[in-house]
N, C-alpha and C. Protein backbone atom coordinates (compact mmCIF):
# COMPACT_ATOMS: atom_id res chain seq x y z
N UNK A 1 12.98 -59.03 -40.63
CA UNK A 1 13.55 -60.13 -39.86
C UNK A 1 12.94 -61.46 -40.29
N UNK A 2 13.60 -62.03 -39.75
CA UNK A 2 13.13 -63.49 -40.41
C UNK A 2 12.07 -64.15 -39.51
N UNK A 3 11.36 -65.29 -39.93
CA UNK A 3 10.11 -65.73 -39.24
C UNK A 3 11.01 -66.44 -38.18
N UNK A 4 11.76 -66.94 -38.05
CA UNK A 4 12.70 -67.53 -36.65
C UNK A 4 13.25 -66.21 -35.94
N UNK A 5 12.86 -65.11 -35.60
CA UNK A 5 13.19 -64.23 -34.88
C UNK A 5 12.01 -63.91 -34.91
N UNK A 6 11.29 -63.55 -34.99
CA UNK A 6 9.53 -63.26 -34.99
C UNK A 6 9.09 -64.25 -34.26
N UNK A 7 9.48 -65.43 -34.36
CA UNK A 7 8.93 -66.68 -33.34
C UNK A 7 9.32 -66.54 -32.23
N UNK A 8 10.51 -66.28 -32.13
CA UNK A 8 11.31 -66.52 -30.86
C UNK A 8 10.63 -65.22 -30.35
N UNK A 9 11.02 -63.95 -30.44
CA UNK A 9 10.40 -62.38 -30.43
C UNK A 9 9.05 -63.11 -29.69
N UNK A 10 8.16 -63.61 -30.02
CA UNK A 10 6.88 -63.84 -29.34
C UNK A 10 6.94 -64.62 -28.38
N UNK A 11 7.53 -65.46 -28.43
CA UNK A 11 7.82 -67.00 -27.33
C UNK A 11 7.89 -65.94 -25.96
N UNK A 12 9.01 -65.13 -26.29
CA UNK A 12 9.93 -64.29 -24.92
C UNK A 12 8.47 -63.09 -24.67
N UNK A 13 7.86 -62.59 -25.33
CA UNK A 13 6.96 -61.43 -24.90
C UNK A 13 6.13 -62.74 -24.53
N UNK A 14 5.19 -63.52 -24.78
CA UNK A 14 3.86 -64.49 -24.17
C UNK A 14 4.78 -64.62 -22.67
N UNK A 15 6.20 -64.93 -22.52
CA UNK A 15 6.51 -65.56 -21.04
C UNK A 15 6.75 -64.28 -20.51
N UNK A 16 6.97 -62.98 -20.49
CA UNK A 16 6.50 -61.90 -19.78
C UNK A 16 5.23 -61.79 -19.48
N UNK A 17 4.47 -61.83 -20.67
CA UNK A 17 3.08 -61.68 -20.18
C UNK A 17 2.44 -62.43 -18.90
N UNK A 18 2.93 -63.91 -19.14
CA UNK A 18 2.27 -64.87 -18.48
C UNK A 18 3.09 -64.73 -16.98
N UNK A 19 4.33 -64.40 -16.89
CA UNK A 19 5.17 -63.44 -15.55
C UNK A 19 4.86 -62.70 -14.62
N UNK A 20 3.90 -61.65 -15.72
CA UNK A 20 3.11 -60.52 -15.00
C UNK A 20 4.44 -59.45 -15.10
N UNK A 21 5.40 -59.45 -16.14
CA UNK A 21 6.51 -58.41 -15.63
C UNK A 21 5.96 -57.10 -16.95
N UNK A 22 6.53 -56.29 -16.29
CA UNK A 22 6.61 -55.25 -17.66
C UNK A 22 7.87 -54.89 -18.49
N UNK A 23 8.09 -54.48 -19.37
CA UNK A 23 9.38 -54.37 -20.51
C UNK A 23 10.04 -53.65 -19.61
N UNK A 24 9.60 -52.79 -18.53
CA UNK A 24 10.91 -52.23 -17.56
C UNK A 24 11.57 -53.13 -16.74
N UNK A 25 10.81 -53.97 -16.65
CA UNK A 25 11.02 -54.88 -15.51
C UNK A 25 12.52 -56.00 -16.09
N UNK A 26 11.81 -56.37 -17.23
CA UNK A 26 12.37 -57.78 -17.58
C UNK A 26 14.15 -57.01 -18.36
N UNK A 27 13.64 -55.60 -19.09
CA UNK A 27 15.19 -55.17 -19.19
C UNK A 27 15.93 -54.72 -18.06
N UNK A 28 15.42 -54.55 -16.67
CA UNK A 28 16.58 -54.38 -15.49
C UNK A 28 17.35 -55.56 -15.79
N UNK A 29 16.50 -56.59 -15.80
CA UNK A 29 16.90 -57.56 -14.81
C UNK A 29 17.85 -58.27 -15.97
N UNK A 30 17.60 -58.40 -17.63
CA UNK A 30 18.52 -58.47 -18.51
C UNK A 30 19.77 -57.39 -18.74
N UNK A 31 19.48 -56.54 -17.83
CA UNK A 31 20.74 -55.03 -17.76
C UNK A 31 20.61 -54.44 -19.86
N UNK A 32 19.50 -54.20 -19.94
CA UNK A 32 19.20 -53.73 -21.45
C UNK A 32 18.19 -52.12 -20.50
N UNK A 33 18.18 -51.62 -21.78
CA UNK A 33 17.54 -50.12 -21.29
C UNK A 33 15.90 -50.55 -21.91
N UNK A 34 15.02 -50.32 -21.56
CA UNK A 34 13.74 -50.80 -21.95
C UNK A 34 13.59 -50.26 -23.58
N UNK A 35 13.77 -49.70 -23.80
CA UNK A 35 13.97 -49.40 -25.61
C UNK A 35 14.78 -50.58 -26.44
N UNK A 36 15.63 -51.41 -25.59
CA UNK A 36 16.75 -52.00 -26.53
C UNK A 36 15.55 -53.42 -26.62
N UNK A 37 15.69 -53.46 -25.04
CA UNK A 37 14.42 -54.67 -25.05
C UNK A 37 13.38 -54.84 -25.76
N UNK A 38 12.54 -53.71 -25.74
CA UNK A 38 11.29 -53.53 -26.95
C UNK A 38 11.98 -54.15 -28.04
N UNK A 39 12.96 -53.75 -29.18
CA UNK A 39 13.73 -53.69 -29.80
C UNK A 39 13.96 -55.69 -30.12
N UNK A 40 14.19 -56.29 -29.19
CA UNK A 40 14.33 -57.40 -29.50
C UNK A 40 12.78 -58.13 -29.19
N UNK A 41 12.32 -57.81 -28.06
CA UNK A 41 10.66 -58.27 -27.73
C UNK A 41 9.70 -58.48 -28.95
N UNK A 42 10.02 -57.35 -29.71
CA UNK A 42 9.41 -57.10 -30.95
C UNK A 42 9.42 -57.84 -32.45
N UNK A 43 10.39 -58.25 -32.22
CA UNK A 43 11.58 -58.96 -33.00
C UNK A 43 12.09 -58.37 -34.41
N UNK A 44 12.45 -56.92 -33.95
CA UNK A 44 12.97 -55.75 -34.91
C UNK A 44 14.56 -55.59 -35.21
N UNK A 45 15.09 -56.49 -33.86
CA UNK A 45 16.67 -56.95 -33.54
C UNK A 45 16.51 -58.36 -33.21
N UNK A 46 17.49 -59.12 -34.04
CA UNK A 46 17.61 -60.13 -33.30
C UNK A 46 18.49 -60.59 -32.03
N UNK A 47 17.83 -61.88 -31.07
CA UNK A 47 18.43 -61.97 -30.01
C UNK A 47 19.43 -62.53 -29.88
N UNK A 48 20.97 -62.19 -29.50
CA UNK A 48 22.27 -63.18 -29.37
C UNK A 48 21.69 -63.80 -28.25
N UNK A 49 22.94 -65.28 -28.34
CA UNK A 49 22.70 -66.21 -27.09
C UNK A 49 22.90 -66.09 -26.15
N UNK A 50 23.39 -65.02 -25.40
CA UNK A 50 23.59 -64.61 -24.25
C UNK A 50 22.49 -63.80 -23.65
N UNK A 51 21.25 -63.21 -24.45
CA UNK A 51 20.60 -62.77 -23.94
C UNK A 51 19.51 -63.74 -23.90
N UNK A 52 19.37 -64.79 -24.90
CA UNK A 52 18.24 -66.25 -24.82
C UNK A 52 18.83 -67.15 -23.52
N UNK A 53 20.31 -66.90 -23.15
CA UNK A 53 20.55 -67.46 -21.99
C UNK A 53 19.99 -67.04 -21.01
N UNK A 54 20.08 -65.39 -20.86
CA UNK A 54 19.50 -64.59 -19.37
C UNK A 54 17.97 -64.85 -19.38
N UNK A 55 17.47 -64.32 -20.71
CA UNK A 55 16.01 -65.31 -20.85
C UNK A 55 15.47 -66.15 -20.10
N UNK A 56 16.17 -67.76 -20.89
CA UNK A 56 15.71 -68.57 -20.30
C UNK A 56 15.62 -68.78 -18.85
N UNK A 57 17.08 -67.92 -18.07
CA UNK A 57 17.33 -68.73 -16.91
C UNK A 57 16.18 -67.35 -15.93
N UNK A 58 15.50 -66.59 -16.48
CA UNK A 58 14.58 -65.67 -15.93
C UNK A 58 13.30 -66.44 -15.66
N UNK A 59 13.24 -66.28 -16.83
CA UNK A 59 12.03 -67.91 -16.95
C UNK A 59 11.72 -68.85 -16.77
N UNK A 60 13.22 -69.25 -16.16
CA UNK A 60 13.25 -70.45 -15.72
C UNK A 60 12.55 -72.11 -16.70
N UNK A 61 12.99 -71.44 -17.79
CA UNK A 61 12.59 -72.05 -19.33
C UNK A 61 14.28 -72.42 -19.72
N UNK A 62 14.18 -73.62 -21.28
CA UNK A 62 15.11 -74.25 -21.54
C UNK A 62 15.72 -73.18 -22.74
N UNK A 63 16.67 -72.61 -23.16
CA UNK A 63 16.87 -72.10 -24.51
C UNK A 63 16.38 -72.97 -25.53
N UNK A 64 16.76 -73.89 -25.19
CA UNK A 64 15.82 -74.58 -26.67
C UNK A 64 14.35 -74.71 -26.77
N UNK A 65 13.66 -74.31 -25.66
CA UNK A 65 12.09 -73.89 -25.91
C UNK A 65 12.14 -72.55 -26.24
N UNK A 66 12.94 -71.64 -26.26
CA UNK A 66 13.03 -70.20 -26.40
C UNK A 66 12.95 -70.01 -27.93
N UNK A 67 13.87 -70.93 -28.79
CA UNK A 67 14.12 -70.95 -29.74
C UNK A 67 13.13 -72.20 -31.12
N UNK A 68 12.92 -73.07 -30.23
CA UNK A 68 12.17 -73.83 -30.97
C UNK A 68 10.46 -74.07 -30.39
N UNK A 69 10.55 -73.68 -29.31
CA UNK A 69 8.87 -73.84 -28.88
C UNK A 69 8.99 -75.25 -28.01
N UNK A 70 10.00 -75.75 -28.19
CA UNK A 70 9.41 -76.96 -27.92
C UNK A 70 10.25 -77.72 -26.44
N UNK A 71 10.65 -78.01 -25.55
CA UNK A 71 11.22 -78.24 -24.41
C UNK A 71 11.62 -79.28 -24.84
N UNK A 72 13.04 -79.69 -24.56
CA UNK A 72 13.78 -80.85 -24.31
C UNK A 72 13.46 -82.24 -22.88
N UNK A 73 13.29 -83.13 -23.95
CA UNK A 73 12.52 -83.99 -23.15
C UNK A 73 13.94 -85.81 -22.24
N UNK A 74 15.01 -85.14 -22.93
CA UNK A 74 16.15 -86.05 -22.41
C UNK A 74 16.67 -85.97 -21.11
N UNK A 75 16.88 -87.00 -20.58
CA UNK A 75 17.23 -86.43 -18.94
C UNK A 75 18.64 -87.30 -18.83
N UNK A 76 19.06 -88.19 -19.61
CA UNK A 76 20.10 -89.15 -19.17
C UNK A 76 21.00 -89.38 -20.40
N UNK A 77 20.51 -88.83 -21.82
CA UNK A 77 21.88 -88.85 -22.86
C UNK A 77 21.30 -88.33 -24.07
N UNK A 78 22.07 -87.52 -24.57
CA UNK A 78 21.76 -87.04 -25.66
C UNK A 78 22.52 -87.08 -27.05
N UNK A 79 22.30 -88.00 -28.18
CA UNK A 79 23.00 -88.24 -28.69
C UNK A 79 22.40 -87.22 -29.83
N UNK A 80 23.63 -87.07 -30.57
CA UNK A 80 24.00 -85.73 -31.82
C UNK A 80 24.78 -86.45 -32.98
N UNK A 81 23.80 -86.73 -34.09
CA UNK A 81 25.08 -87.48 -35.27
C UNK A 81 25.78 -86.43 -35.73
N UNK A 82 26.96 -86.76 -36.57
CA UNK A 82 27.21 -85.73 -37.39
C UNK A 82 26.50 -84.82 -38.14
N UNK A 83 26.75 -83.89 -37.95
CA UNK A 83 26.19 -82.65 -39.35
C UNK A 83 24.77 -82.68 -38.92
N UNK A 84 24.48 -83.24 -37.50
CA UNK A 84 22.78 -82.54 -36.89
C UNK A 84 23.03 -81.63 -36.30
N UNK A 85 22.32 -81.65 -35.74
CA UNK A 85 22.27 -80.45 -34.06
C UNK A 85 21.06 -79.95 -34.92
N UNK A 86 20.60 -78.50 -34.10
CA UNK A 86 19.61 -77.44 -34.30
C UNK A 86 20.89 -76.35 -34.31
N UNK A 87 20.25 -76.01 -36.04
CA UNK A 87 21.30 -74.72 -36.53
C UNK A 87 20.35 -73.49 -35.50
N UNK A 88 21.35 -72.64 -35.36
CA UNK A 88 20.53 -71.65 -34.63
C UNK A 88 21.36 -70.32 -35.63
N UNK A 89 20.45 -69.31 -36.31
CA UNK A 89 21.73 -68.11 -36.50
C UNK A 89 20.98 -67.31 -35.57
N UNK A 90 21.98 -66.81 -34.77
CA UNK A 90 21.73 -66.08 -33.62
C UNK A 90 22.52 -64.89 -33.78
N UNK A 91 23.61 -64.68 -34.90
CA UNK A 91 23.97 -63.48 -34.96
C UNK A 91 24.76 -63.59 -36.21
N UNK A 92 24.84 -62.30 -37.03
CA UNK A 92 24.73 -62.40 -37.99
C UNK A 92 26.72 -62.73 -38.24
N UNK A 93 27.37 -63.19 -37.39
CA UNK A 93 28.89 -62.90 -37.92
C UNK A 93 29.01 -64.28 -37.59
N UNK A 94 28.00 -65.19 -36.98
CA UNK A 94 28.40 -66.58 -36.76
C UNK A 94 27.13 -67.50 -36.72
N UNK A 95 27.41 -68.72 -37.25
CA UNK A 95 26.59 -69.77 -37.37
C UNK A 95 26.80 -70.56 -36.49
N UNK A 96 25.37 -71.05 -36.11
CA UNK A 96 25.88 -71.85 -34.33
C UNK A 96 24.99 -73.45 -34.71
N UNK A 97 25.03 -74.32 -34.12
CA UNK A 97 24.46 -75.86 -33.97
C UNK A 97 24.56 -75.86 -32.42
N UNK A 98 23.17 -76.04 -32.08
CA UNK A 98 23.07 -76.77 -30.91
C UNK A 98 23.53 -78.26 -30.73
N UNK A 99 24.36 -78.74 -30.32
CA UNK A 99 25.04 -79.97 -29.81
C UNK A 99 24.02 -81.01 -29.03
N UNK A 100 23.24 -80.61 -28.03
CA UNK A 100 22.10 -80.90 -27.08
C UNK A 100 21.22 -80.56 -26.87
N UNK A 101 20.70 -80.04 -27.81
CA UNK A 101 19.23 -79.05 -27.91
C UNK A 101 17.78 -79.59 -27.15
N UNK A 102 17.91 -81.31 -27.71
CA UNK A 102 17.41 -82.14 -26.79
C UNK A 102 17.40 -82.81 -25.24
N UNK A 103 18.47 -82.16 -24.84
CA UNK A 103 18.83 -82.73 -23.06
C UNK A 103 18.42 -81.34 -22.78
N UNK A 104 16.95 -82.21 -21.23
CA UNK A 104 16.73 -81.01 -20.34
C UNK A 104 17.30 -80.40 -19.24
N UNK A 105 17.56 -79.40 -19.00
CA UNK A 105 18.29 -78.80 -17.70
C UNK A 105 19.93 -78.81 -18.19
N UNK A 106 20.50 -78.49 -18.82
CA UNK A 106 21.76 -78.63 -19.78
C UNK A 106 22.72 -77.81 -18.81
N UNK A 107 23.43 -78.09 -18.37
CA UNK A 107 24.82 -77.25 -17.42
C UNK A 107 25.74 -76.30 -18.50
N UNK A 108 25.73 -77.01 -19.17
CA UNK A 108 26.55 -76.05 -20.45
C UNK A 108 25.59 -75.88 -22.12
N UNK A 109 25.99 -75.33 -22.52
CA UNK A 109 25.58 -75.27 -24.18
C UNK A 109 26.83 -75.15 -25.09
N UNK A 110 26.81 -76.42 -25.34
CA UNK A 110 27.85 -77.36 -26.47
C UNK A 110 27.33 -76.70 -27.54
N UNK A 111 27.99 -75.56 -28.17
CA UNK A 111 28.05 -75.42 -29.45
C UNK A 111 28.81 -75.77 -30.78
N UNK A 112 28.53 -75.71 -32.23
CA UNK A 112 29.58 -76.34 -33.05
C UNK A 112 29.27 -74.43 -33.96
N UNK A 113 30.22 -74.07 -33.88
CA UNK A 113 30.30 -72.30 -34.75
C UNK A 113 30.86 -72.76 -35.64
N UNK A 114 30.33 -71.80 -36.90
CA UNK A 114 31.26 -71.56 -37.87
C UNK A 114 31.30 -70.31 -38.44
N UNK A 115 32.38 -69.75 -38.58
CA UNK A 115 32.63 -67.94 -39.05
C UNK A 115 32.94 -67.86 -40.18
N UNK A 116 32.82 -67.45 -41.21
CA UNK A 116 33.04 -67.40 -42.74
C UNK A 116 34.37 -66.50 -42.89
N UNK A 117 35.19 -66.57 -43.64
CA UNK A 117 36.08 -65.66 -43.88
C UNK A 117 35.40 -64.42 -44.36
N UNK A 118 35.80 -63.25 -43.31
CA UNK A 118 35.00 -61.93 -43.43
C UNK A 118 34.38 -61.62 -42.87
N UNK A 119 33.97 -62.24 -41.91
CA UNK A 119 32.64 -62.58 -41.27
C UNK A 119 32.97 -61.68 -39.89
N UNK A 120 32.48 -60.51 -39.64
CA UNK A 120 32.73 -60.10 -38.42
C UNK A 120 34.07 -59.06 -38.52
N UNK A 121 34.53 -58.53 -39.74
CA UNK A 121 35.37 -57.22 -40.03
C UNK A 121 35.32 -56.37 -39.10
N UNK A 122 34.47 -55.60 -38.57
CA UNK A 122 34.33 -54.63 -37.59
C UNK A 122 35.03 -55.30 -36.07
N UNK A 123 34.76 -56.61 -35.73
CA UNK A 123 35.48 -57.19 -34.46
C UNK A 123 33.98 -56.56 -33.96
N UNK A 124 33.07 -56.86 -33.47
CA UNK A 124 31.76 -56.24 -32.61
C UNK A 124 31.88 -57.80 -31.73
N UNK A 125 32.16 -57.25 -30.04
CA UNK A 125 32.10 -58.01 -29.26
C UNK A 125 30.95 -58.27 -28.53
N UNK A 126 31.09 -59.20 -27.88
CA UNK A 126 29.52 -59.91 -27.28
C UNK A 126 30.23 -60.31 -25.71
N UNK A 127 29.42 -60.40 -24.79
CA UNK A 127 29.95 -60.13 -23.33
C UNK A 127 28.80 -61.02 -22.48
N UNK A 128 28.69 -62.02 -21.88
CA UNK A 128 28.36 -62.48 -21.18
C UNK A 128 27.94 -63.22 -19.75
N UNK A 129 27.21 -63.43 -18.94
CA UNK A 129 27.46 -64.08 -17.58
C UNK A 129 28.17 -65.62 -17.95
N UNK A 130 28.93 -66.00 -16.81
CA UNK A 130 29.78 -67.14 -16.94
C UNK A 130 30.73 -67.68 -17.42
N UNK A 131 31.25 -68.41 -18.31
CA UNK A 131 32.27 -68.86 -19.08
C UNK A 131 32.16 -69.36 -19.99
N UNK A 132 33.12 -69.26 -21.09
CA UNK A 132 33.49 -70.35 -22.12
C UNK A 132 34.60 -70.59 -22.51
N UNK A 133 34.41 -72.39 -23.41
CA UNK A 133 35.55 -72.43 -23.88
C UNK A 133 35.48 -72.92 -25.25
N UNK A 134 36.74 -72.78 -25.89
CA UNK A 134 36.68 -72.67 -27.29
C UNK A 134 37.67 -73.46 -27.41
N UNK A 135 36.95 -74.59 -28.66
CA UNK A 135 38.24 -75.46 -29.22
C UNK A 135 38.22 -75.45 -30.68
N UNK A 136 39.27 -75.04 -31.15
CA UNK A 136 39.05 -75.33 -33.19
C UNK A 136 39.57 -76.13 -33.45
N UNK A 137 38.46 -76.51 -34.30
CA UNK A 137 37.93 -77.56 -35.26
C UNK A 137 38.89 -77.94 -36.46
N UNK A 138 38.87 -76.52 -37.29
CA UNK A 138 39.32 -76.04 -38.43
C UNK A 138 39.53 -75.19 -39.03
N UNK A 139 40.65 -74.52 -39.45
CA UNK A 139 41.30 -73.25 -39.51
C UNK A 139 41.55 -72.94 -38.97
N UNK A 140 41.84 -71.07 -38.80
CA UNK A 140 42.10 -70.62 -37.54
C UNK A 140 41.10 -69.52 -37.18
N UNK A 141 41.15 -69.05 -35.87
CA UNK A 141 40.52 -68.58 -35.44
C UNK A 141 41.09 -67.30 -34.47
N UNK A 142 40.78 -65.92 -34.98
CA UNK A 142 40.87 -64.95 -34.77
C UNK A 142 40.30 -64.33 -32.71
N UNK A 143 41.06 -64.68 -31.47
CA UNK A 143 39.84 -64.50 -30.56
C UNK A 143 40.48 -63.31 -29.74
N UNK A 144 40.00 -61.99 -29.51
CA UNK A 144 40.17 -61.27 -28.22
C UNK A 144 39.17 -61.80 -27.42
N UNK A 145 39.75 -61.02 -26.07
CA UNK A 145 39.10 -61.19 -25.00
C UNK A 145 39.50 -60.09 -23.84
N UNK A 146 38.63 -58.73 -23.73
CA UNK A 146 39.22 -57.84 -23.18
C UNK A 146 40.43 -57.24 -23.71
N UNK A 147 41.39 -57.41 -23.26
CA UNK A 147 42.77 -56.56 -24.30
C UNK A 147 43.85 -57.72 -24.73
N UNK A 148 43.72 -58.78 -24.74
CA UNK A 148 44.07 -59.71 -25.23
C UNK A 148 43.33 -60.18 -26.20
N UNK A 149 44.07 -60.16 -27.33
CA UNK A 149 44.46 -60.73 -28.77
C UNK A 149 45.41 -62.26 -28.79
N UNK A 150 44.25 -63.10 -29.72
CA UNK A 150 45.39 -64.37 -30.10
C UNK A 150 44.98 -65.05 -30.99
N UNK A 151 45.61 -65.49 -31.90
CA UNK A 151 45.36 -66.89 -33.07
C UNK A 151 45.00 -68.10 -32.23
N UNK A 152 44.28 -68.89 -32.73
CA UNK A 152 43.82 -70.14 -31.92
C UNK A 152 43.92 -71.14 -33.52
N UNK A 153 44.92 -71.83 -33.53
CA UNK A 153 45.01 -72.97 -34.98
C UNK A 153 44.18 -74.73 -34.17
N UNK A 154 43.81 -74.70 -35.18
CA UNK A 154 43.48 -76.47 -34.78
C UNK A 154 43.98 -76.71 -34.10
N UNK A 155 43.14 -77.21 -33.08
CA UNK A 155 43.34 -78.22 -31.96
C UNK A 155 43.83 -77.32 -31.13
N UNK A 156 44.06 -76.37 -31.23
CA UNK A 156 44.09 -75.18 -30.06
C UNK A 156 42.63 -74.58 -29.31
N UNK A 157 42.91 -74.37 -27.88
CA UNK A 157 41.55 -73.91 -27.20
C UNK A 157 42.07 -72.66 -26.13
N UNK A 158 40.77 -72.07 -25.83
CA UNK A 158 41.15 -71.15 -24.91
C UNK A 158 39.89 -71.19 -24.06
N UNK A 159 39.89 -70.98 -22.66
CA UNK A 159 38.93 -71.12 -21.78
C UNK A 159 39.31 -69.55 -20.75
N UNK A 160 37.48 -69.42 -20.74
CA UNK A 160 37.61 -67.54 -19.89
C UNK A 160 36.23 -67.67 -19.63
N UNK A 161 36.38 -66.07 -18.96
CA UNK A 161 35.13 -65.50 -18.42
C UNK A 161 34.79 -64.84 -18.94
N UNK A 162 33.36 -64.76 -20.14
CA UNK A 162 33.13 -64.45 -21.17
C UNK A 162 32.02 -62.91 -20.34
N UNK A 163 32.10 -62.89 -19.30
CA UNK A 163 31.74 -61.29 -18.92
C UNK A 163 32.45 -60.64 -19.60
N UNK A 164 33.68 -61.00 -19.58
CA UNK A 164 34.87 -60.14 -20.72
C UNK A 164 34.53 -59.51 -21.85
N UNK A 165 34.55 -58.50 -22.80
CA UNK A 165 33.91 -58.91 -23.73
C UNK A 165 35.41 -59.48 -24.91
N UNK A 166 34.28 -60.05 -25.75
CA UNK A 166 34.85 -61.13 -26.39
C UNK A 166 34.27 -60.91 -27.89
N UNK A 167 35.46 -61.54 -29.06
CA UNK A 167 35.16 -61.81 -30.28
C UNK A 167 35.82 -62.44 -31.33
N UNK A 168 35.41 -62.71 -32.12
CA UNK A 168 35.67 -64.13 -32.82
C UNK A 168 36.07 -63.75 -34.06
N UNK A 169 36.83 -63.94 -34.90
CA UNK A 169 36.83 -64.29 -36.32
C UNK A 169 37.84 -65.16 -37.13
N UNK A 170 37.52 -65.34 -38.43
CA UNK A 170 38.00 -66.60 -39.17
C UNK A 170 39.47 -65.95 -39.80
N UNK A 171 40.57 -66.46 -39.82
CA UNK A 171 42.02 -65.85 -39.87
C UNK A 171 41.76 -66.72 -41.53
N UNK A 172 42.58 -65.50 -42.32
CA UNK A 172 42.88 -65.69 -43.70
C UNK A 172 41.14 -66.00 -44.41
N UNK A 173 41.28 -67.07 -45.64
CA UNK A 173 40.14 -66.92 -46.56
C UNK A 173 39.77 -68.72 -46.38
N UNK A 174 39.88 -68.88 -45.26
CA UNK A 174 39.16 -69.91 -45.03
C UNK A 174 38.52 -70.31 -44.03
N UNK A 175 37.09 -71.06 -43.90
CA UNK A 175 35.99 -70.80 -42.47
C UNK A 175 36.67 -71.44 -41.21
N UNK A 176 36.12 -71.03 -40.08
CA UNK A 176 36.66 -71.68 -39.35
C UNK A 176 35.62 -72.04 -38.41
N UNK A 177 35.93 -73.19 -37.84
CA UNK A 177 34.52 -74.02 -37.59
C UNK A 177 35.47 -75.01 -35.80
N UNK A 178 34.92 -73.96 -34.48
CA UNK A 178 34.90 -74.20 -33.65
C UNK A 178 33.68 -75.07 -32.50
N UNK A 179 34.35 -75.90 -31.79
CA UNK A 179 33.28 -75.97 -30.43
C UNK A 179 33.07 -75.17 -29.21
N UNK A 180 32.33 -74.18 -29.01
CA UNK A 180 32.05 -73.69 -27.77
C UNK A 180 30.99 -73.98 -27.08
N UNK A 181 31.57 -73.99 -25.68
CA UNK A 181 30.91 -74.29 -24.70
C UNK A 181 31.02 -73.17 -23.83
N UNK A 182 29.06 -73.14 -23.60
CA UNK A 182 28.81 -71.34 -22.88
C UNK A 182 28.10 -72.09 -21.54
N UNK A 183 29.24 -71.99 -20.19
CA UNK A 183 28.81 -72.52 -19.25
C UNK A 183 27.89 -71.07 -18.45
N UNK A 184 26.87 -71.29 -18.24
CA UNK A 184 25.89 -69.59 -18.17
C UNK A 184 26.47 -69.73 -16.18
């Protein structure tokens, strides 16, 4: 694994420790079986954002201290130039940019994705607390959601309850590069 999953992997075991919880404890309450948890604790799997979401909001910590160490110190605007953010790869079928990595206490997480053509063949869905919504950018974009199937072309969006499970991919041989927003 890479040293940005080894970091993060430690960040999340030191805030158990310092909790007082045990790996049974903290996978109830993430709904993981204490093996899967080890598994990411360890940083032998890496963590999707839905589980750095349940994380943080356990912890009552920012995802972007989860991920970078470091707490967001903005309380009133957060500005993002082009082609910044904090890249995050959080899973291996999509590339993510934090939008606001810097604003503390964040209601949503403004993401900018991008899926490679190919990227995610198998369809392996990801299932979450709360909602999102999805707007593309560019290209198209491949999205179920539970038993619904649909193309999403530029400037097309779709908004749900990403408990659903859900998945993404890039239609034809060109990337496709969406905004989601994961309201936890």
């Amino acid at each position: 694994m890479s040293d940005q999953v080894r970091q993060i992997a430690q960040r999340v075991k030191e805030l158990r420790e310092i909790s007082d919880l045990t790996v049974a404890e903290v996978a109830s309450k993430v709904e993981l079986s204490p093996e899967e948890y080890e598994a990411y604790e360890s940083g032998r799997v890496d963590m999707s954002i839905s589980l750095l979401i349940k994380l943080s909001e356990l912890y009552g910590v920012d995802t972007t201290t989860l991920l970078t160490g470091q707490a967001p110190r903005l309380s009133v605007c957060a500005l993002t130039r082009r082609n910044m953010g904090t890249p995050v790869k959080r899973a291996k079928h999509y590339i993510y940019k934090n939008l606001a990595y810097n604003f503390n206490h964040r209601k949503i997480e403004p993401l900018l994705v991008t899926v490679e053509p190919g990227a995610n063949a198998d369809m392996e869905p990801n299932s979450h607390e709360g909602h999102e919504f999805d707007y593309v950018l560019q290209g198209a974009l491949r999205l179920k959601v539970g038993d619904q199937d649909m193309i999403l072309n530029e400037g097309d969006s779709a908004y749900y309850d990403s408990i659903h499970p859900h998945v993404m991919q890039a239609v034809g041989d060109k990337r496709c590069v969406f905004l989601a927003m994961v309201i936890p």
